[in-house]
N, C-alpha and C. Protein backbone atom coordinates (compact mmCIF):
# COMPACT_ATOMS: atom_id res chain seq x y z
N UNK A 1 3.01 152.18 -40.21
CA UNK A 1 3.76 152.49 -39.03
C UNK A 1 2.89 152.29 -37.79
N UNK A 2 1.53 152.76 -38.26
CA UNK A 2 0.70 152.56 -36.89
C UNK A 2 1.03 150.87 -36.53
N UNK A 3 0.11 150.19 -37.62
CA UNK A 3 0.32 148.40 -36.94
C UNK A 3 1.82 148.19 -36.57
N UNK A 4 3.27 148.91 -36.75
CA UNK A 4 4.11 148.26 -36.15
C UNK A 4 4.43 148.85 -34.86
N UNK A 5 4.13 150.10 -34.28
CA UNK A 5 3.91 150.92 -33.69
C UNK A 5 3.00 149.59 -32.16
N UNK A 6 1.97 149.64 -32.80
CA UNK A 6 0.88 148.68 -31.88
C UNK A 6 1.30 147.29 -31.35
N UNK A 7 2.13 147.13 -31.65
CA UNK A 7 3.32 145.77 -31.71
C UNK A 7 4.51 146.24 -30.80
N UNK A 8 4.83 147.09 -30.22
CA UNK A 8 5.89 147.64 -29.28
C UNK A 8 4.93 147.77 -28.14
N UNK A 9 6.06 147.93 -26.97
CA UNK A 9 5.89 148.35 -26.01
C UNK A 9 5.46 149.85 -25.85
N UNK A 10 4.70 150.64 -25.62
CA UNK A 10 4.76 151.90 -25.86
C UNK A 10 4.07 152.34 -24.31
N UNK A 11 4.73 152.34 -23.11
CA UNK A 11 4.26 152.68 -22.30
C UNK A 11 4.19 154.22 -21.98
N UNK A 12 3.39 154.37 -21.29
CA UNK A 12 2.71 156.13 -21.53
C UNK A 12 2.71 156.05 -22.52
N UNK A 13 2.77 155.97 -23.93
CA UNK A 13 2.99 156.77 -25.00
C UNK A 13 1.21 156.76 -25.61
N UNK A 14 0.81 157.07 -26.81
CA UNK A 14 0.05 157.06 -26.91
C UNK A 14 0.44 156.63 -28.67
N UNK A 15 -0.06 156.08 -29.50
CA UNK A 15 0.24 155.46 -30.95
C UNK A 15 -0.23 157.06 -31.69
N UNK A 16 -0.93 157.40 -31.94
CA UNK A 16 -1.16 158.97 -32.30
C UNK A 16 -0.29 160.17 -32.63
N UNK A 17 0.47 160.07 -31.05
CA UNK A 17 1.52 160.74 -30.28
C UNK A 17 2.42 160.72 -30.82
N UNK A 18 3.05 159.32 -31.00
CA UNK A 18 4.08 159.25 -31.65
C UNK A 18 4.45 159.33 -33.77
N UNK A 19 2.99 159.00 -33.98
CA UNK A 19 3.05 159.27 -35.23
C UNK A 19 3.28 160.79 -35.41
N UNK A 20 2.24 161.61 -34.93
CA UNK A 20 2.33 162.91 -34.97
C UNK A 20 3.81 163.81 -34.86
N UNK A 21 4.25 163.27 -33.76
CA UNK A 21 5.28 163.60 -33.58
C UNK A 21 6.78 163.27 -34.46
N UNK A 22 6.67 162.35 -35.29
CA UNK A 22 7.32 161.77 -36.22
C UNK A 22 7.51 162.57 -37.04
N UNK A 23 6.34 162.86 -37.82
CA UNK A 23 6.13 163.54 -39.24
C UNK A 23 5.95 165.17 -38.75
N UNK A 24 5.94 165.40 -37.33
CA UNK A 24 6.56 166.64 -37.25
C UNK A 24 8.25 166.83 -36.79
N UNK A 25 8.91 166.25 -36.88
CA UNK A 25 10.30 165.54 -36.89
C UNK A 25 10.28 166.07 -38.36
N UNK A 26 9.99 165.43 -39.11
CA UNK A 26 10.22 165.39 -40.45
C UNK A 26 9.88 166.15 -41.17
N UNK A 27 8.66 167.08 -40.77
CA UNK A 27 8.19 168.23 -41.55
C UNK A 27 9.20 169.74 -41.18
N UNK A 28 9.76 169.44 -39.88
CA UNK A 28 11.02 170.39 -40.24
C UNK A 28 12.25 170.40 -40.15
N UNK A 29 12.60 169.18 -40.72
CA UNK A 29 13.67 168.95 -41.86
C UNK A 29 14.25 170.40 -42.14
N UNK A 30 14.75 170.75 -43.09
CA UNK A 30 15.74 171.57 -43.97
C UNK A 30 15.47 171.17 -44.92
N UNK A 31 16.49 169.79 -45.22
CA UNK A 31 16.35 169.12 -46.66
C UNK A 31 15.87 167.41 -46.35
N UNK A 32 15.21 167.05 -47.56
CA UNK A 32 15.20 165.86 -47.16
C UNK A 32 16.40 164.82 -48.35
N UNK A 33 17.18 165.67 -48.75
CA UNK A 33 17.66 164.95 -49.88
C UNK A 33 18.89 163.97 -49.43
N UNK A 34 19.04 163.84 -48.10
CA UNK A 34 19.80 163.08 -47.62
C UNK A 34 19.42 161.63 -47.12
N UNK A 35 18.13 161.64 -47.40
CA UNK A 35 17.32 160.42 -47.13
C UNK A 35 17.41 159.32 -47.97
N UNK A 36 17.90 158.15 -47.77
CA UNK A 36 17.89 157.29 -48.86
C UNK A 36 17.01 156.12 -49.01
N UNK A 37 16.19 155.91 -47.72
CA UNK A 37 15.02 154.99 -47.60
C UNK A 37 14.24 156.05 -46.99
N UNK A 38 13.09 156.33 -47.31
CA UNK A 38 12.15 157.09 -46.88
C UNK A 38 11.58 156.39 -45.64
N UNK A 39 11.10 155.20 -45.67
CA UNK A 39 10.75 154.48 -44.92
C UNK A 39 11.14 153.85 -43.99
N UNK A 40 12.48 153.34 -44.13
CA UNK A 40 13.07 153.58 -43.19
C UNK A 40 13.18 154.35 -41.78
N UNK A 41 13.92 155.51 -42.73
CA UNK A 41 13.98 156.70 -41.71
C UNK A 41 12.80 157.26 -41.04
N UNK A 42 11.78 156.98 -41.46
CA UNK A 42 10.32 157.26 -40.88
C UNK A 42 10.26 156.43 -39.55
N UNK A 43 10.92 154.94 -39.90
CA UNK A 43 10.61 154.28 -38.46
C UNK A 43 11.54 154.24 -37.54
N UNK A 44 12.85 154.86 -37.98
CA UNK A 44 13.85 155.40 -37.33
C UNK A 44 13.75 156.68 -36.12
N UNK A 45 12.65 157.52 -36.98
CA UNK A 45 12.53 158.90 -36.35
C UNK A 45 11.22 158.47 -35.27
N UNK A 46 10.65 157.15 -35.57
CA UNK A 46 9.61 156.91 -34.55
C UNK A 46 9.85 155.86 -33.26
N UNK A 47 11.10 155.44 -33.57
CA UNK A 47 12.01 154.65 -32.80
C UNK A 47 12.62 156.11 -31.61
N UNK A 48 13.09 156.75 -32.18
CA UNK A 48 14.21 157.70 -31.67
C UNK A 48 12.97 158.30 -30.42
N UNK A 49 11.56 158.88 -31.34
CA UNK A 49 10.56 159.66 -30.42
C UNK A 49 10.34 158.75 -28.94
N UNK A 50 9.88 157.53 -29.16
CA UNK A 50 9.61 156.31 -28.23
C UNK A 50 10.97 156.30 -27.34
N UNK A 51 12.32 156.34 -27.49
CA UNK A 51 12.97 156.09 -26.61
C UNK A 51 13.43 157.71 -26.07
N UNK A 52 13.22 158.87 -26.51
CA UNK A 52 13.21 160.19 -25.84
C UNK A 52 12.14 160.27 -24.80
N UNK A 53 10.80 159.65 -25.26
CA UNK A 53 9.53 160.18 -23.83
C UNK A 53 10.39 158.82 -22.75
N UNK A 54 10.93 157.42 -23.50
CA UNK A 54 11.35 156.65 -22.03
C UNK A 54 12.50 156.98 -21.17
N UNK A 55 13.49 158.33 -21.91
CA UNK A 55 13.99 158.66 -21.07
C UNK A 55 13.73 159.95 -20.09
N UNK A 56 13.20 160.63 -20.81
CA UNK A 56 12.33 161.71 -20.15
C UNK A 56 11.61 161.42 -18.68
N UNK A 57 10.84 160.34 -19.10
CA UNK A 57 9.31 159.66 -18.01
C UNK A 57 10.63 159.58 -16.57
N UNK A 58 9.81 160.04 -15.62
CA UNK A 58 10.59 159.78 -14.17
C UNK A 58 10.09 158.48 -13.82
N UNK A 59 9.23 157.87 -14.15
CA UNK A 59 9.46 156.77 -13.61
C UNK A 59 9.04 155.56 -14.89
N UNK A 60 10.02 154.92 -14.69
CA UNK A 60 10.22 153.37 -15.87
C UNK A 60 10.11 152.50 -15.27
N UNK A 61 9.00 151.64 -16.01
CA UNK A 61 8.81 150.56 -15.37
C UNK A 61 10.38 149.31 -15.93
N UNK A 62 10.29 148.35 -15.24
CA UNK A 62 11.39 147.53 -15.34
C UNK A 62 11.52 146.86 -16.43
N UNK A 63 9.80 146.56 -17.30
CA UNK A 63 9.80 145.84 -18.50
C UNK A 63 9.77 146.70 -19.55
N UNK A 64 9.31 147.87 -19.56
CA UNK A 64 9.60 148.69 -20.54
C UNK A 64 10.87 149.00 -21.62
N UNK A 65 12.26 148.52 -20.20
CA UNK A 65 13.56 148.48 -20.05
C UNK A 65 13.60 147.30 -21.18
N UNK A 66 13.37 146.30 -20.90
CA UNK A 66 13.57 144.71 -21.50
C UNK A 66 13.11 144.97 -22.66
N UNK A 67 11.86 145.55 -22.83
CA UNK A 67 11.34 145.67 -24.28
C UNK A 67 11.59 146.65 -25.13
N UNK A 68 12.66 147.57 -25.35
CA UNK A 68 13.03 148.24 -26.31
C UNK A 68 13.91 147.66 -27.25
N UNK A 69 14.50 146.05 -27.08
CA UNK A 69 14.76 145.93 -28.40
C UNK A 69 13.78 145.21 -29.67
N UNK A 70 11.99 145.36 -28.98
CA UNK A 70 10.93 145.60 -29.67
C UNK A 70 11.42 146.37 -30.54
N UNK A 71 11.69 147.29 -30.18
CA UNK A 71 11.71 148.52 -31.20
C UNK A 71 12.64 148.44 -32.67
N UNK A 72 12.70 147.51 -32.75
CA UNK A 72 14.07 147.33 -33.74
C UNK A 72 13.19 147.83 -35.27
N UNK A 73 13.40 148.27 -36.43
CA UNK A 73 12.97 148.74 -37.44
C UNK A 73 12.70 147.21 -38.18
N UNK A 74 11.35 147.38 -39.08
CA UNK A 74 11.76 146.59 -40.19
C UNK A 74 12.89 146.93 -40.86
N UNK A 75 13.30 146.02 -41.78
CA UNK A 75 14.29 145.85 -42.81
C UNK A 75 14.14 145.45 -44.37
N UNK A 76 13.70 145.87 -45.43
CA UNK A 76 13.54 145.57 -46.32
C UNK A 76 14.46 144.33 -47.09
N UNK A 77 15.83 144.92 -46.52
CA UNK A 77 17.00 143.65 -47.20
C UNK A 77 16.75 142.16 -46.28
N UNK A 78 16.76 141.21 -46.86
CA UNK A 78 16.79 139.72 -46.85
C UNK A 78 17.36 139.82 -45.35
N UNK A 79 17.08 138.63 -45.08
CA UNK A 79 17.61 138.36 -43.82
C UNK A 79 18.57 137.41 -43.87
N UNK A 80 19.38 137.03 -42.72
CA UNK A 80 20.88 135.84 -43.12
C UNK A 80 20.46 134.62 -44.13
N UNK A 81 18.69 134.21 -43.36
CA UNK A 81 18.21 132.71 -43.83
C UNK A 81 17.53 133.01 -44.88
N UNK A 82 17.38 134.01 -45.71
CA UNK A 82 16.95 134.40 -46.78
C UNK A 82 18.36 133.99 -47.99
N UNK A 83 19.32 135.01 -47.12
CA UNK A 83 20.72 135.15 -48.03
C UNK A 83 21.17 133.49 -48.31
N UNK A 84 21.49 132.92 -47.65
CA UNK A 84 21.87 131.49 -47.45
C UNK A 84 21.44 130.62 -48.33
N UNK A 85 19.79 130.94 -48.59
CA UNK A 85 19.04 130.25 -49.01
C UNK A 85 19.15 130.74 -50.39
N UNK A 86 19.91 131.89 -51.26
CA UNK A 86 19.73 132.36 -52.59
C UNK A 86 20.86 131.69 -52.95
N UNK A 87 21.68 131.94 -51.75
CA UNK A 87 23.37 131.54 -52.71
C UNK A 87 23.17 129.67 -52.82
N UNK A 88 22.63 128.73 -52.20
CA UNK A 88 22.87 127.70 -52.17
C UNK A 88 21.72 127.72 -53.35
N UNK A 89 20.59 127.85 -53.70
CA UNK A 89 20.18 128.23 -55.22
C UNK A 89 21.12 128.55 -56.28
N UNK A 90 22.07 129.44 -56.12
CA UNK A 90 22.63 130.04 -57.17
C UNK A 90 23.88 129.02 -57.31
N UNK A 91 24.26 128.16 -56.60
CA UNK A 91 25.34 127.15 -56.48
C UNK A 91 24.38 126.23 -57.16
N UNK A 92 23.74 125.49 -57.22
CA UNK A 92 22.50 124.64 -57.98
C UNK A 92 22.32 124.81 -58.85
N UNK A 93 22.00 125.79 -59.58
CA UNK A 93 21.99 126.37 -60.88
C UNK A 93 23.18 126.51 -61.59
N UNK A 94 24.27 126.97 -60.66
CA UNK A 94 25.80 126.62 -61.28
C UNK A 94 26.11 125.52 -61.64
N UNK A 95 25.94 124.29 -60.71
CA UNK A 95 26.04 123.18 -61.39
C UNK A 95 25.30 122.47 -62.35
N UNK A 96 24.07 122.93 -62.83
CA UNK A 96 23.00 122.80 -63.62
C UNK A 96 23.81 123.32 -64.72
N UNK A 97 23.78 124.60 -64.92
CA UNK A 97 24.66 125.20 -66.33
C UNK A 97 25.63 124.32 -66.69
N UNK A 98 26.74 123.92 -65.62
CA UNK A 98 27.96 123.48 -65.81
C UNK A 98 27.76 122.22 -66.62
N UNK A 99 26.12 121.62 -66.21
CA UNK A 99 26.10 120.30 -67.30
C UNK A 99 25.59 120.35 -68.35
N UNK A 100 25.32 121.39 -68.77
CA UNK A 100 24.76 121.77 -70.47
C UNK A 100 25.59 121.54 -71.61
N UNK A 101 25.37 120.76 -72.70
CA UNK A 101 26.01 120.85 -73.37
C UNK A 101 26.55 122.38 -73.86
N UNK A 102 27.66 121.92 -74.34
CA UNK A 102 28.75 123.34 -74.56
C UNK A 102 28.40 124.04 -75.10
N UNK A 103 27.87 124.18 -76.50
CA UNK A 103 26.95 125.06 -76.89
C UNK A 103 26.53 126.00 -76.54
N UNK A 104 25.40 124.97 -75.78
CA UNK A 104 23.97 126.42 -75.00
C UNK A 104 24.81 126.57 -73.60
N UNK A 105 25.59 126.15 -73.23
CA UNK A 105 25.88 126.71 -71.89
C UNK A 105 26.79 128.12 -72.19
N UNK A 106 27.50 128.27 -73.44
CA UNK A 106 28.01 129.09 -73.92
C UNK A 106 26.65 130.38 -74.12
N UNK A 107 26.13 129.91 -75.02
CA UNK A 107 24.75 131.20 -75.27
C UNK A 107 24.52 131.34 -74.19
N UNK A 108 23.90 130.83 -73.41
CA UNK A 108 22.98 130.69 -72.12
C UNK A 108 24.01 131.80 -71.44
N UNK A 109 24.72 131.44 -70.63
CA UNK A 109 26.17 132.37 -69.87
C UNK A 109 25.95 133.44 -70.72
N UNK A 110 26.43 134.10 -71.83
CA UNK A 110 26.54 135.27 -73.18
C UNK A 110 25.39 135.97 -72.90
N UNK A 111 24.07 135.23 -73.02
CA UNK A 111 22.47 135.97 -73.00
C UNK A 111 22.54 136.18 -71.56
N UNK A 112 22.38 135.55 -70.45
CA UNK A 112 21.66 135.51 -69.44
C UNK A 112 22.51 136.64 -68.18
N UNK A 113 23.93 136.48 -68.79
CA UNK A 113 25.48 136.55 -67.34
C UNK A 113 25.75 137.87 -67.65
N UNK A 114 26.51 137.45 -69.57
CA UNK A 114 26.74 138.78 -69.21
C UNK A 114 25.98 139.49 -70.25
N UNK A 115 25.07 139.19 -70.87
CA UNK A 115 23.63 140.58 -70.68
C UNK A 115 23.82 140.79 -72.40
N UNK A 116 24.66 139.84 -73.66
CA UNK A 116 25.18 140.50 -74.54
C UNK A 116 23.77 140.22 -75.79
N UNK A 117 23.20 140.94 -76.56
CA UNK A 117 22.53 140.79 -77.49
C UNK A 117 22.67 139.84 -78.17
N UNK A 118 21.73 138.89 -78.97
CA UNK A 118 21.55 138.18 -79.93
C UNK A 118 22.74 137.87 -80.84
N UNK A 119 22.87 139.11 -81.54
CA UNK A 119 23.88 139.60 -82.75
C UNK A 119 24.95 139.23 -82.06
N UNK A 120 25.46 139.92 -81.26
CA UNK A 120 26.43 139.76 -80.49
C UNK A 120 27.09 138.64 -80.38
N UNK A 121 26.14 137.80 -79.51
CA UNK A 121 26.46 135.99 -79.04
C UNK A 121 26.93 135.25 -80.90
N UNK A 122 25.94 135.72 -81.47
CA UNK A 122 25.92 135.10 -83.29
C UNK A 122 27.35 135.45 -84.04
N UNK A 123 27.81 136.89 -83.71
CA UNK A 123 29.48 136.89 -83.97
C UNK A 123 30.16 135.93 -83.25
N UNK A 124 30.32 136.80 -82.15
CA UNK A 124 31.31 135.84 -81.15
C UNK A 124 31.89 134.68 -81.06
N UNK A 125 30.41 133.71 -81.67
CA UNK A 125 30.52 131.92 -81.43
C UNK A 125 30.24 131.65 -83.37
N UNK A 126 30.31 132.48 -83.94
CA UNK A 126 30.80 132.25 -85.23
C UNK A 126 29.48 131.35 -85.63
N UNK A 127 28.26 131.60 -85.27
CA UNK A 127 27.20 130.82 -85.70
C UNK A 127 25.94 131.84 -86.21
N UNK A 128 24.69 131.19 -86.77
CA UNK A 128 23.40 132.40 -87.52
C UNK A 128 23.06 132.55 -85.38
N UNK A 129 21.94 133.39 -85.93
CA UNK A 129 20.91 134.21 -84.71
C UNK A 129 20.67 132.96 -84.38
N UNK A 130 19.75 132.89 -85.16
CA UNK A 130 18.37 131.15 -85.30
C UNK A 130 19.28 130.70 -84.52
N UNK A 131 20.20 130.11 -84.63
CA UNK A 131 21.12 128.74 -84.22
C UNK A 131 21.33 129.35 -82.74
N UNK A 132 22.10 130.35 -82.40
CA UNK A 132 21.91 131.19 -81.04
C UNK A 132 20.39 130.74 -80.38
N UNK A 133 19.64 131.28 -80.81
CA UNK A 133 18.09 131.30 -80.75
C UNK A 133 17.83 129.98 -80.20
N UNK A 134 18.20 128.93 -81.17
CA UNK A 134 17.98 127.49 -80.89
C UNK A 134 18.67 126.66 -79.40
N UNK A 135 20.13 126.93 -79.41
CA UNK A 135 21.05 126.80 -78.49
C UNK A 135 20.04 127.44 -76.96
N UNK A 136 20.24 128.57 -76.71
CA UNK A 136 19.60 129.46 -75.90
C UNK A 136 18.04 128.54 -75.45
N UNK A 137 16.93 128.29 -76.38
CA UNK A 137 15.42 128.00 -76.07
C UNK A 137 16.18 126.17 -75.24
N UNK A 138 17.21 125.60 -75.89
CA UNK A 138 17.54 124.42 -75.38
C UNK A 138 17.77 124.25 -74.07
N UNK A 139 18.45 125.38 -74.22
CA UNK A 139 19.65 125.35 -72.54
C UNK A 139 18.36 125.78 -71.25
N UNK A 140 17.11 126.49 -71.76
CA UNK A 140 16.15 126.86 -70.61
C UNK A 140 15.61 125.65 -70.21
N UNK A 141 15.21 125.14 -71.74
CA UNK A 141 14.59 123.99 -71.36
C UNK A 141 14.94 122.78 -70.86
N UNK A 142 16.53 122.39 -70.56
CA UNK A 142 16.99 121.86 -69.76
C UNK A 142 17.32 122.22 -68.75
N UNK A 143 17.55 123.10 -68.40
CA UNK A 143 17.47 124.09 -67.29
C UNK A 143 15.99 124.06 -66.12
N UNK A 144 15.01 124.39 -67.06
CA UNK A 144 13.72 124.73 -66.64
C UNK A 144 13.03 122.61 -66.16
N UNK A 145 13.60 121.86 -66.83
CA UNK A 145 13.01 120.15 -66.22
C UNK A 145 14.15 119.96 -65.24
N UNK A 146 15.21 120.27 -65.09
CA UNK A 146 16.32 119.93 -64.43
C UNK A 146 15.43 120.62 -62.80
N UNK A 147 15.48 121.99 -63.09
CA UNK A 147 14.95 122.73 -61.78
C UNK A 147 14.06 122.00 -61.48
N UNK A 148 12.61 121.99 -62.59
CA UNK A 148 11.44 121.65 -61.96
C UNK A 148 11.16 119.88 -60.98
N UNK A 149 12.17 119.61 -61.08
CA UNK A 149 12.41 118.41 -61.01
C UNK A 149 13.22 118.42 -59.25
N UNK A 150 13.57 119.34 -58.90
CA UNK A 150 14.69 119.49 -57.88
C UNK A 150 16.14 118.88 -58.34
N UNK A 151 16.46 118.82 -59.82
CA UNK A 151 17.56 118.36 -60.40
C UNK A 151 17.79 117.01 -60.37
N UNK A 152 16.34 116.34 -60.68
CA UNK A 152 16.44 114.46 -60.96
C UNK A 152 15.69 114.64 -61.69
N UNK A 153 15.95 113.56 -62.30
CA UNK A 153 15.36 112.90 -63.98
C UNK A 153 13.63 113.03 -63.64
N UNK A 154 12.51 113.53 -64.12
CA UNK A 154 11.28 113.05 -64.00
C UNK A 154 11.38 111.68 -64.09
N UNK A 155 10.11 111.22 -62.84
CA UNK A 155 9.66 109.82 -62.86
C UNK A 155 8.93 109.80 -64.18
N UNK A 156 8.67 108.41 -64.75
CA UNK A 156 7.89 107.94 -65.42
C UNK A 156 6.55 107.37 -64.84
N UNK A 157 5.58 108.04 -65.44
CA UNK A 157 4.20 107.96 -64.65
C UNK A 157 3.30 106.57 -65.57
N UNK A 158 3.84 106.33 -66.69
CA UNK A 158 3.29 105.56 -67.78
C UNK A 158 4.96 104.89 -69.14
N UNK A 159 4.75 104.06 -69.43
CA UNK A 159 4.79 103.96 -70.50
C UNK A 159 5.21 104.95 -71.53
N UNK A 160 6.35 105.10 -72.36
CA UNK A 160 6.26 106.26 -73.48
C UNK A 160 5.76 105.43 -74.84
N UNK A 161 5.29 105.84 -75.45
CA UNK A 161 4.55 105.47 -76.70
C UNK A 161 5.77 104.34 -77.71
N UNK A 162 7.12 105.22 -77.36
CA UNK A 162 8.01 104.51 -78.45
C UNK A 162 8.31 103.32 -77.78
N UNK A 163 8.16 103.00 -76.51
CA UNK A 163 8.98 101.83 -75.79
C UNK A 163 7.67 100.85 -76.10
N UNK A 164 6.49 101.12 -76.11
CA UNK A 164 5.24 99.70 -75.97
C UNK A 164 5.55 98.83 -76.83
N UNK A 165 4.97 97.96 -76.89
CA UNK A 165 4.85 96.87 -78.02
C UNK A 165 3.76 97.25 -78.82
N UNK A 166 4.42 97.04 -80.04
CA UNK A 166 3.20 97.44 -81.12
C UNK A 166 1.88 96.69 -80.72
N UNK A 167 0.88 96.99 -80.93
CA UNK A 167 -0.63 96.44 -81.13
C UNK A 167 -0.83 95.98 -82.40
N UNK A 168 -1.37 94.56 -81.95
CA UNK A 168 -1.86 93.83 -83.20
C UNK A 168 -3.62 93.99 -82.82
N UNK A 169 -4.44 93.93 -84.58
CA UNK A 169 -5.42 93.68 -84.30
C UNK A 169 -5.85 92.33 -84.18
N UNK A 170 -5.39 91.77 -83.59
CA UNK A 170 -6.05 90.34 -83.26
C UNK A 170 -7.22 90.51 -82.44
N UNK A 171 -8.31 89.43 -83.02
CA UNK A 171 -9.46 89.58 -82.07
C UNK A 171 -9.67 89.80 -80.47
N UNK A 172 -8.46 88.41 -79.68
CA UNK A 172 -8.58 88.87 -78.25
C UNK A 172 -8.01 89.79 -77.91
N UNK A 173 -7.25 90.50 -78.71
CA UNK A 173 -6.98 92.40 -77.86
C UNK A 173 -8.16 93.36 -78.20
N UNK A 174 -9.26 92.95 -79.24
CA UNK A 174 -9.91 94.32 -78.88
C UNK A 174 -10.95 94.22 -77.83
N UNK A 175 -11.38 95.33 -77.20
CA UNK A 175 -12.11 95.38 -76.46
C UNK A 175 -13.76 95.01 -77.07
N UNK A 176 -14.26 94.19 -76.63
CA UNK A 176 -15.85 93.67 -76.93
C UNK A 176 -16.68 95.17 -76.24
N UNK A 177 -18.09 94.85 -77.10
CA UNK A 177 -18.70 95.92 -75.95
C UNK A 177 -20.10 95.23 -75.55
């Protein structure tokens, strides 16, 4: 509270002052069981102290005025460009699932959505655990190259082993030393 405290405008005030005065705010309370962010309300009650001495003070300066919506509290919850930024993730991933084969997009949804045990998914879809098990480790792992990828195919950095042309030992392919 102090470093956000030191970050406001706090004319006359003193950073001390207002802490002190906070947590004596709060130390006589009644109850505190009405509190649902502790922390919060801590910078609430140090907000409230700061704008009682600026109305009190006989004389205010003009910027003091301008700068009380300094005073605004942190916020623990996300901000709009936070929010924006989960749901257009969670739309990405929707369409990611949506291309899984049927199967694991079935397990995958069952395990992951709606939360149902192993056993469970293994009735349901009329198949063993293992096979659940199997379905499920598939669907991450297409899931998990799809993401890591930003949802395009990995480049090919080389050659895959099955596409080369076999090697003959003929003399001019080996390397001399």
């Amino acid at each position: 509270m102090r470093a956000w405290l030191a970050r406001r405008p706090l004319v006359g005030l003193d950073i001390d002052d207002v802490v002190q005065e906070s947590y004596a705010i709060l130390a006589g309370l009644a109850a505190v069981d009405h509190i649902r962010n502790p922390r919060t309300y801590l910078f609430e009650v140090a907000k409230s102290v700061c704008l009682q001495a600026l109305r009190r003070s006989q004389v205010v300066p003009f910027g003091a005025l301008t700068d009380i919506e300094a005073l605004e509290i942190p916020c623990d919850a996300p901000g709009p460009e936070a929010v924006a930024a989960g749901r257009q993730e969670l739309e990405q991933v929707a369409v990611l699932i949506a291309t899984l084969p049927p199967k694991c997009r079935e397990a995958i949804l069952l395990r992951k959505v709606h939360q149902l045990p192993q056993r469970q998914i293994a009735e349901r879809m009329g198949i063993s655990e293992s096979t659940v098990e199997k379905h499920i480790g598939k669907a991450l792992r297409l899931l998990g190259s799809a993401i890591g990828y930003g949802g395009n195919p990995p480049l090919s950095a080389s050659i895959s082993r099955d596409s080369r042309p076999a090697r003959t030992d003929a003399p001019e392919n080996r390397l001399r030393n």
